[in-house]
PDB file of N, CA and C in Angstrom:
ATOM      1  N   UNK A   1     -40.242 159.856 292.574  1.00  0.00           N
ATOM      2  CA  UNK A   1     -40.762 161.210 292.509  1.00  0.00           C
ATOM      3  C   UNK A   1     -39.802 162.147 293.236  1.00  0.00           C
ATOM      4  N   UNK A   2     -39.601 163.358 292.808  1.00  0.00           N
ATOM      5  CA  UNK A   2     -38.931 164.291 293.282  1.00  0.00           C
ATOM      6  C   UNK A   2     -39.703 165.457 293.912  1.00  0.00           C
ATOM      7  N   UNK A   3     -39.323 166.231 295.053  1.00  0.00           N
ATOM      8  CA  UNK A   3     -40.025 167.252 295.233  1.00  0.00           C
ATOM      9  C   UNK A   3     -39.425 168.410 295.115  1.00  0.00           C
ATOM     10  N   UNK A   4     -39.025 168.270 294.517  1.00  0.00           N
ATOM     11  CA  UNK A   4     -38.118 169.511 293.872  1.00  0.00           C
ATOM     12  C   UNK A   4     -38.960 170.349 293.116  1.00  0.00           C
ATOM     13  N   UNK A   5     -39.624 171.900 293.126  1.00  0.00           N
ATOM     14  CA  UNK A   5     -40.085 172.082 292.306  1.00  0.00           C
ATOM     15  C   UNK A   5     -39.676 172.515 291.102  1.00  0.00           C
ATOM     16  N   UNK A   6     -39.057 172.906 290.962  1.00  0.00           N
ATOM     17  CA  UNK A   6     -38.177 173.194 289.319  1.00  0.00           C
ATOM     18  C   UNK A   6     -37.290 171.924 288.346  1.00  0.00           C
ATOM     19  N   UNK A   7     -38.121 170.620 289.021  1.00  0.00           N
ATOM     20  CA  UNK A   7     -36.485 169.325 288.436  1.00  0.00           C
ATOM     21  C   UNK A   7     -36.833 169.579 286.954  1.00  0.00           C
ATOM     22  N   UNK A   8     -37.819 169.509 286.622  1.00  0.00           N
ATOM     23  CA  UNK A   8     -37.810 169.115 285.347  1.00  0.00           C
ATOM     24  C   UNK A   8     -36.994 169.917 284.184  1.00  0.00           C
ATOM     25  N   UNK A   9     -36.705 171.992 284.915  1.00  0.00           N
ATOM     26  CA  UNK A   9     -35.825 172.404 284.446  1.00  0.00           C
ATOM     27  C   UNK A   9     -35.640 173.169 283.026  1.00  0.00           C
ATOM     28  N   UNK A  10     -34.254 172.455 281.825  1.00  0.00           N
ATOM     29  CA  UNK A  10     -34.656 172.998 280.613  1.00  0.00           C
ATOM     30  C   UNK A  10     -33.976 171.570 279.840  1.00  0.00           C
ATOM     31  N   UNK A  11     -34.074 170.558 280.490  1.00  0.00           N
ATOM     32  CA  UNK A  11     -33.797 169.398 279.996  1.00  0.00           C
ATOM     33  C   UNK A  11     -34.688 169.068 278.551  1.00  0.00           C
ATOM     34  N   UNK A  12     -35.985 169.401 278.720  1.00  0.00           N
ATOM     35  CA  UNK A  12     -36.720 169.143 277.321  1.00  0.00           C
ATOM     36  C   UNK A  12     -36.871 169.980 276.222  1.00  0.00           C
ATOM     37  N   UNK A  13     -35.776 170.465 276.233  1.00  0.00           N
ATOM     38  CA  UNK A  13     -35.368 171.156 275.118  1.00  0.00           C
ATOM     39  C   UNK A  13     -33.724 171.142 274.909  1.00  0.00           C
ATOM     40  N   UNK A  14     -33.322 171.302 273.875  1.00  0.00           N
ATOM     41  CA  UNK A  14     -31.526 171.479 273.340  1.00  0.00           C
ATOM     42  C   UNK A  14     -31.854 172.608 272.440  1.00  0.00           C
ATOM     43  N   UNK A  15     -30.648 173.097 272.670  1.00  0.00           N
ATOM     44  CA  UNK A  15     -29.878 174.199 271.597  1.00  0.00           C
ATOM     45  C   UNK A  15     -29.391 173.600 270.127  1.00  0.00           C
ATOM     46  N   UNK A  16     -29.720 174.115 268.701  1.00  0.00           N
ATOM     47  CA  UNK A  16     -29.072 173.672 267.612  1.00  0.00           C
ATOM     48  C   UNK A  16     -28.309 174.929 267.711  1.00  0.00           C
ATOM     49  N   UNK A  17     -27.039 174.493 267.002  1.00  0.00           N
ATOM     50  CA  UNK A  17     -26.643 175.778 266.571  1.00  0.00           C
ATOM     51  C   UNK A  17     -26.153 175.856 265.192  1.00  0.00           C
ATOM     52  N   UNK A  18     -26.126 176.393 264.420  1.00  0.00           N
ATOM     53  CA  UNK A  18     -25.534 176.747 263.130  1.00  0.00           C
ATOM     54  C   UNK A  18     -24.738 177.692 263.219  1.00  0.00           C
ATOM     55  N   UNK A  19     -23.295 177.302 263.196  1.00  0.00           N
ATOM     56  CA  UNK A  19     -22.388 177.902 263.035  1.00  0.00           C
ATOM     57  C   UNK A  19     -22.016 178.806 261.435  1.00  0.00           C
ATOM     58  N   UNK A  20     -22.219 178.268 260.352  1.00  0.00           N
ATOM     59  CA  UNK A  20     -22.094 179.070 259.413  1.00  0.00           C
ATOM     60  C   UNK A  20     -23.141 180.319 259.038  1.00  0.00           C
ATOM     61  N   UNK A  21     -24.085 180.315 259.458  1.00  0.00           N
ATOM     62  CA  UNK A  21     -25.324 181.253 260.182  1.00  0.00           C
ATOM     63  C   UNK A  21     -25.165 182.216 261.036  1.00  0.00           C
ATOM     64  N   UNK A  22     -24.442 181.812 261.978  1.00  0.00           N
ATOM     65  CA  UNK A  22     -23.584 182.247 263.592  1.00  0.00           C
ATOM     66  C   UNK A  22     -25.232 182.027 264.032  1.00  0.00           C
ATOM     67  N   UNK A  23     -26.038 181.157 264.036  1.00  0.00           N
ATOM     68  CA  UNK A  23     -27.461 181.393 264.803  1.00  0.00           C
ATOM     69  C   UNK A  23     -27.431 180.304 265.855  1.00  0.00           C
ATOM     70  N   UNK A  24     -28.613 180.402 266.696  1.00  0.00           N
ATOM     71  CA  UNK A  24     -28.763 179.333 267.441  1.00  0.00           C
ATOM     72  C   UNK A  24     -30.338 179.012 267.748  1.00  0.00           C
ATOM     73  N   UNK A  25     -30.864 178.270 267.837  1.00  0.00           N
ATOM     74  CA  UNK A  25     -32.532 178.011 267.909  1.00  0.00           C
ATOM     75  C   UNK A  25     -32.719 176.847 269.212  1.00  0.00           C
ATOM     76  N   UNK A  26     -33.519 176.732 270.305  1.00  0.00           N
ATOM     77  CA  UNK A  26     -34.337 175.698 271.225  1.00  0.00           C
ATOM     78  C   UNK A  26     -35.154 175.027 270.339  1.00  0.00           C
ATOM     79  N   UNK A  27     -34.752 173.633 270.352  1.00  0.00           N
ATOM     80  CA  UNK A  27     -35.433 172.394 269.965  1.00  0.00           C
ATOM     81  C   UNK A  27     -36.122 171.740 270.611  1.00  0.00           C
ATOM     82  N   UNK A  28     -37.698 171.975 270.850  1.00  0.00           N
ATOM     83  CA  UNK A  28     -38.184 170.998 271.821  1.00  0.00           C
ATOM     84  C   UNK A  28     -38.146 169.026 271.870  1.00  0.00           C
ATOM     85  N   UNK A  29     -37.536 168.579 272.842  1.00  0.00           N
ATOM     86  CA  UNK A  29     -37.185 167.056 272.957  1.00  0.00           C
ATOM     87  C   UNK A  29     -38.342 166.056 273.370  1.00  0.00           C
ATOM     88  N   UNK A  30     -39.115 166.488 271.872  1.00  0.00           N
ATOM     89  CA  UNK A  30     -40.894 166.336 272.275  1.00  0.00           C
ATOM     90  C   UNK A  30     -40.843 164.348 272.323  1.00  0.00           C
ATOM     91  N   UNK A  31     -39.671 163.468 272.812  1.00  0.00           N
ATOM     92  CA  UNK A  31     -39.965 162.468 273.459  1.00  0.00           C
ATOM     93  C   UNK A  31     -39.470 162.296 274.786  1.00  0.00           C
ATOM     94  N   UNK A  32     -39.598 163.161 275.364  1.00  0.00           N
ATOM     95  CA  UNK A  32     -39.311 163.547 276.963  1.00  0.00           C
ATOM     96  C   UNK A  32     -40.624 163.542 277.585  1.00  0.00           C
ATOM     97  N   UNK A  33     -40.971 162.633 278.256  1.00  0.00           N
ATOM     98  CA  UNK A  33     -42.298 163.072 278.896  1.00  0.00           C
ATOM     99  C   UNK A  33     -42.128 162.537 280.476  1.00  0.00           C
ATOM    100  N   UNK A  34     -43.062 163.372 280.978  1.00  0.00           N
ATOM    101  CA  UNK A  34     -42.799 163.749 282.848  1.00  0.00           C
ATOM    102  C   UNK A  34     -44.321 163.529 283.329  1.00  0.00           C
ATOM    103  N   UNK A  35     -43.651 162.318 284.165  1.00  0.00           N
ATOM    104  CA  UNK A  35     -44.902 162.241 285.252  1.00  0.00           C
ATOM    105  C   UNK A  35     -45.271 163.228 286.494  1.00  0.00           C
ATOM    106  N   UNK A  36     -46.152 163.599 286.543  1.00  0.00           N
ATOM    107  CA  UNK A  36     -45.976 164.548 287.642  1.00  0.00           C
ATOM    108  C   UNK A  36     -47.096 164.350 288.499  1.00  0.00           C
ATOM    109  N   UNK A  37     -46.926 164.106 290.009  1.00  0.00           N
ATOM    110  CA  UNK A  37     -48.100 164.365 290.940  1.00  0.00           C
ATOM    111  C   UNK A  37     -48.065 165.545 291.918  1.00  0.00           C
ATOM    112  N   UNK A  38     -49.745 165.883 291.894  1.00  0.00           N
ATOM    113  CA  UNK A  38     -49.530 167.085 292.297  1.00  0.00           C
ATOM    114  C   UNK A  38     -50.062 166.912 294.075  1.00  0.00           C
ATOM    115  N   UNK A  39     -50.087 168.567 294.617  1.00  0.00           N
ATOM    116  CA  UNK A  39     -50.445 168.256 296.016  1.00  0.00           C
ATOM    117  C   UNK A  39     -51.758 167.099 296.560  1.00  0.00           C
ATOM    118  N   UNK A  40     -52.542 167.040 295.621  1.00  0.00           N
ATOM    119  CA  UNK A  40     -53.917 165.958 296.013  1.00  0.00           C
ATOM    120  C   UNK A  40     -53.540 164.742 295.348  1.00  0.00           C
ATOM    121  N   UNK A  41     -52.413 164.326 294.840  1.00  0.00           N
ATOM    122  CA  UNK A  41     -52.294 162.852 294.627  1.00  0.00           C
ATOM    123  C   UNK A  41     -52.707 162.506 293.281  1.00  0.00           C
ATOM    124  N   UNK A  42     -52.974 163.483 292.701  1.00  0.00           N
ATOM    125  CA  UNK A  42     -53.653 163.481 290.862  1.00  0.00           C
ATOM    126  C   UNK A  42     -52.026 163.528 290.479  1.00  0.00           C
ATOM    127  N   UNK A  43     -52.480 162.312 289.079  1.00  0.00           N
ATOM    128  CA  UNK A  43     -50.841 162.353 288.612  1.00  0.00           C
ATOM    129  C   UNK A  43     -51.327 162.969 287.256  1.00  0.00           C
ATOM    130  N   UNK A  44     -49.948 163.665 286.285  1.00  0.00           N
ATOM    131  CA  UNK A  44     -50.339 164.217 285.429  1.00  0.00           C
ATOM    132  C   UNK A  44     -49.242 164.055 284.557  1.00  0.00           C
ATOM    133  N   UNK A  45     -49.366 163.873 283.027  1.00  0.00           N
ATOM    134  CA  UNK A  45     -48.606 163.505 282.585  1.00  0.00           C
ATOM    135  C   UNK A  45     -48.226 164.356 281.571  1.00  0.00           C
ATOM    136  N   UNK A  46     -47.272 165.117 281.469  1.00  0.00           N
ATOM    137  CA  UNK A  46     -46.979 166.367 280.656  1.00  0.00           C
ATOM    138  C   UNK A  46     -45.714 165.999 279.729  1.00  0.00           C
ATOM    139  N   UNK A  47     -46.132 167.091 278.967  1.00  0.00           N
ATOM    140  CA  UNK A  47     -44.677 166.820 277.396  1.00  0.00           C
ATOM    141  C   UNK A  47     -44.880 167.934 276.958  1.00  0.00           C
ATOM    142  N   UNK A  48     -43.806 168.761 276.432  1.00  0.00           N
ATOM    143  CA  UNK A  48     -43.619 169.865 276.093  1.00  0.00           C
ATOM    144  C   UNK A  48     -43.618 169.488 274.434  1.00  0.00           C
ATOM    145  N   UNK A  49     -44.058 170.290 273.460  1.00  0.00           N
ATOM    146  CA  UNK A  49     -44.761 170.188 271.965  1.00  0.00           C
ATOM    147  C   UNK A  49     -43.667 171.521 271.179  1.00  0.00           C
ATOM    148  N   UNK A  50     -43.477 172.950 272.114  1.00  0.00           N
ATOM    149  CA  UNK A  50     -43.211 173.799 270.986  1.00  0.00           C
ATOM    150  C   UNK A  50     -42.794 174.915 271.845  1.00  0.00           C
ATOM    151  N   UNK A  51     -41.887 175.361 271.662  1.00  0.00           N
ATOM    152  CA  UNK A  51     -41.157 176.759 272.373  1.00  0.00           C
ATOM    153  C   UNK A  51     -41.229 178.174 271.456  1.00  0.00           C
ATOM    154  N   UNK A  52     -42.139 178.164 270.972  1.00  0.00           N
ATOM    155  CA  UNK A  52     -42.592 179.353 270.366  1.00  0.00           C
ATOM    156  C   UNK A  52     -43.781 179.963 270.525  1.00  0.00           C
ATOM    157  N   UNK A  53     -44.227 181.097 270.352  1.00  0.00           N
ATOM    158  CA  UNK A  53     -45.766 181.181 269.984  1.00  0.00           C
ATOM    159  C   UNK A  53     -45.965 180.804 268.535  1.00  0.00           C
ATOM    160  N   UNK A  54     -47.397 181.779 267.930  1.00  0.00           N
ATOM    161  CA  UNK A  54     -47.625 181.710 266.703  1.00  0.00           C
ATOM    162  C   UNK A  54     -47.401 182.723 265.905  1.00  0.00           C
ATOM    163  N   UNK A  55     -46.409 183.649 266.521  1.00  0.00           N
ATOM    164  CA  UNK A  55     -45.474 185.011 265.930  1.00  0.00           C
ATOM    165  C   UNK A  55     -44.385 184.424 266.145  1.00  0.00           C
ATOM    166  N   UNK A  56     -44.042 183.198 266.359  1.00  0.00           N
ATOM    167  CA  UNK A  56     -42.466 182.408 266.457  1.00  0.00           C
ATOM    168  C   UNK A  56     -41.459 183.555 267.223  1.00  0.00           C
ATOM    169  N   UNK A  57     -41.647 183.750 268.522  1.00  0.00           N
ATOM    170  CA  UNK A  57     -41.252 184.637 269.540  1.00  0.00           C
ATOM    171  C   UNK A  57     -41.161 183.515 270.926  1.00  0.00           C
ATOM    172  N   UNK A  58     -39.770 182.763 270.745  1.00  0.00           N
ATOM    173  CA  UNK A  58     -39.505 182.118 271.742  1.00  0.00           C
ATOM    174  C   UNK A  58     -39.581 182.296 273.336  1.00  0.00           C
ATOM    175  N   UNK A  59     -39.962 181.261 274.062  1.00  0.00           N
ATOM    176  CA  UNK A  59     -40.365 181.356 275.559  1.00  0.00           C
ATOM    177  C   UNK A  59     -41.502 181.510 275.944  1.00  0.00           C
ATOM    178  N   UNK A  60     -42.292 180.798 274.870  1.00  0.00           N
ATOM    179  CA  UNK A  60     -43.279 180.256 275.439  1.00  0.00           C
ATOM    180  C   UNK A  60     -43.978 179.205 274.730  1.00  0.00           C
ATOM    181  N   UNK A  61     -43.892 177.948 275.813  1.00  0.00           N
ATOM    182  CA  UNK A  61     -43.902 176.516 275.641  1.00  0.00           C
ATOM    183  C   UNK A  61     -45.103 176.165 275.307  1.00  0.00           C
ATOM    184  N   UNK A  62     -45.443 175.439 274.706  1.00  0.00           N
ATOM    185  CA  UNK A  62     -46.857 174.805 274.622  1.00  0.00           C
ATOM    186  C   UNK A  62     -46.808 173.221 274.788  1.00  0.00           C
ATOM    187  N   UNK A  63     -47.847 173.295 275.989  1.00  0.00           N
ATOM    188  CA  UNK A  63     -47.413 171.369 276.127  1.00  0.00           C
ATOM    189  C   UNK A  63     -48.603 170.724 276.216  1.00  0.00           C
ATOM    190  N   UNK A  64     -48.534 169.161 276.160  1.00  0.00           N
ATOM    191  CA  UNK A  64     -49.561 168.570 276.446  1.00  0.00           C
ATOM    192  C   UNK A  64     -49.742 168.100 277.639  1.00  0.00           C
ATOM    193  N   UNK A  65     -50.894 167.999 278.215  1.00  0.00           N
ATOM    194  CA  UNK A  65     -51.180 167.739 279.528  1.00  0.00           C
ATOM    195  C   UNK A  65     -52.380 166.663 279.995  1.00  0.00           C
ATOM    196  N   UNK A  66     -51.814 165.490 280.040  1.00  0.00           N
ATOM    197  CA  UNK A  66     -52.753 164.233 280.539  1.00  0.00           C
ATOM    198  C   UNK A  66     -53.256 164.224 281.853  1.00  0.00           C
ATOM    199  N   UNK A  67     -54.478 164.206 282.302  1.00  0.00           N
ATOM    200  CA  UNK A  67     -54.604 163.746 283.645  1.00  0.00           C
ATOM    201  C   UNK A  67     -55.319 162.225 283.827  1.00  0.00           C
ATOM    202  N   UNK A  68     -54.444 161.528 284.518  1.00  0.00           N
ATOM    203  CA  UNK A  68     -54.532 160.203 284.903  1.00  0.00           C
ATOM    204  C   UNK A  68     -55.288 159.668 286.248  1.00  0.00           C
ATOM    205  N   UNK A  69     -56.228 159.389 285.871  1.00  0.00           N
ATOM    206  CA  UNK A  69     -57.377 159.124 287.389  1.00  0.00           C
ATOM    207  C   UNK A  69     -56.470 158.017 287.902  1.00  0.00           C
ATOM    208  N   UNK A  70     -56.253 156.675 287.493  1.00  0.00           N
ATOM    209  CA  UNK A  70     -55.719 155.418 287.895  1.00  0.00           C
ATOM    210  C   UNK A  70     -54.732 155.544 286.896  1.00  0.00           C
ATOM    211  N   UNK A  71     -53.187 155.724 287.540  1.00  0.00           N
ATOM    212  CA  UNK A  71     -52.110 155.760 286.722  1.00  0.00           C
ATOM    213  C   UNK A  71     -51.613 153.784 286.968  1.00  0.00           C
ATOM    214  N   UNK A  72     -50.903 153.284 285.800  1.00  0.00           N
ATOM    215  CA  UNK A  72     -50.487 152.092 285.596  1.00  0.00           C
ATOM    216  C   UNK A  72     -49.928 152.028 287.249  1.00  0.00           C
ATOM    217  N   UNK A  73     -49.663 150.368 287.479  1.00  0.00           N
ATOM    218  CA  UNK A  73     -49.495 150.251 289.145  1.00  0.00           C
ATOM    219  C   UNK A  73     -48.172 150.012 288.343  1.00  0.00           C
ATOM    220  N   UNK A  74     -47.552 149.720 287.086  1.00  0.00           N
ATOM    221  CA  UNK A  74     -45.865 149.328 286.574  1.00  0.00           C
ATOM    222  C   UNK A  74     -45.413 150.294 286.020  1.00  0.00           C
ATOM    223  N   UNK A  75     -44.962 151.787 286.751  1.00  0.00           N
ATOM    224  CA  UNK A  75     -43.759 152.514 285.920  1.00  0.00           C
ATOM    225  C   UNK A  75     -42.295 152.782 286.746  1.00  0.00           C
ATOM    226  N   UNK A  76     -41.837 153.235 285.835  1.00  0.00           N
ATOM    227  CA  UNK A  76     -40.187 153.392 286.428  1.00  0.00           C
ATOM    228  C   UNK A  76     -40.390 154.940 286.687  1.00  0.00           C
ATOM    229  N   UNK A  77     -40.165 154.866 287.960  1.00  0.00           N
ATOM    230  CA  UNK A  77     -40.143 156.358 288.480  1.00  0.00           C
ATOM    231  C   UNK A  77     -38.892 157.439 287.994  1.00  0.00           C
ATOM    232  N   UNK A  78     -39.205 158.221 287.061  1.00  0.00           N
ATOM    233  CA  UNK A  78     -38.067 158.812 286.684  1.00  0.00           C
ATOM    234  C   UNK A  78     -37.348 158.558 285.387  1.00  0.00           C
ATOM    235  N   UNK A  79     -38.509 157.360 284.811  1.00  0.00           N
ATOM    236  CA  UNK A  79     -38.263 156.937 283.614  1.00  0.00           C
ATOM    237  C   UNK A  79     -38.663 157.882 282.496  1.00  0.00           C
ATOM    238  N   UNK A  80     -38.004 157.925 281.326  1.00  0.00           N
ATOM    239  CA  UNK A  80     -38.940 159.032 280.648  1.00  0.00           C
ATOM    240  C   UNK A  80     -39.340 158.222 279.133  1.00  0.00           C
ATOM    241  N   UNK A  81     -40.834 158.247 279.236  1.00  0.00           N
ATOM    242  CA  UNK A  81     -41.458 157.717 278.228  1.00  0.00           C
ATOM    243  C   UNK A  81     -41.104 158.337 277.203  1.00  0.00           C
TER     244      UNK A  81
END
């Protein structure tokens, strides 16, 4: 676990770009998923789904969000499911 609050960053997403277009679009890297525990010891298990709204107006994420009462006693810390 890290206590870093920002690690997770903009790692779960990449840039495509189309050069004959000259465009560029954020691809969410929707098999990136992040364990996260918070200040009371609740772990939570998040994945980012979509970097758009529903007017496709990028920067803003929509993710899924697990909360895990008894998380597995076997993961790789930092592993990404």
């Amino acid at each position: 676990m890290s206590s870093i609050q920002d690690k997770i960053g903009y790692d779960w997403k990449s840039v495509e770009i189309n050069q004959s277009a000259n465009t560029a679009r954020y691809a969410v890297r929707r098999n990136y998923t992040y364990i996260i525990r918070d200040m009371e010891n609740q772990y939570y298990k998040l994945r980012f789904l979509s970097y758009v709204n529903d007017s496709l107006l990028v920067g803003f994420p929509t993710i899924e969000k697990l909360n895990y009462r008894l998380l597995p006693v076997c993961f790789k810390v930092g592993f990404l499911l």
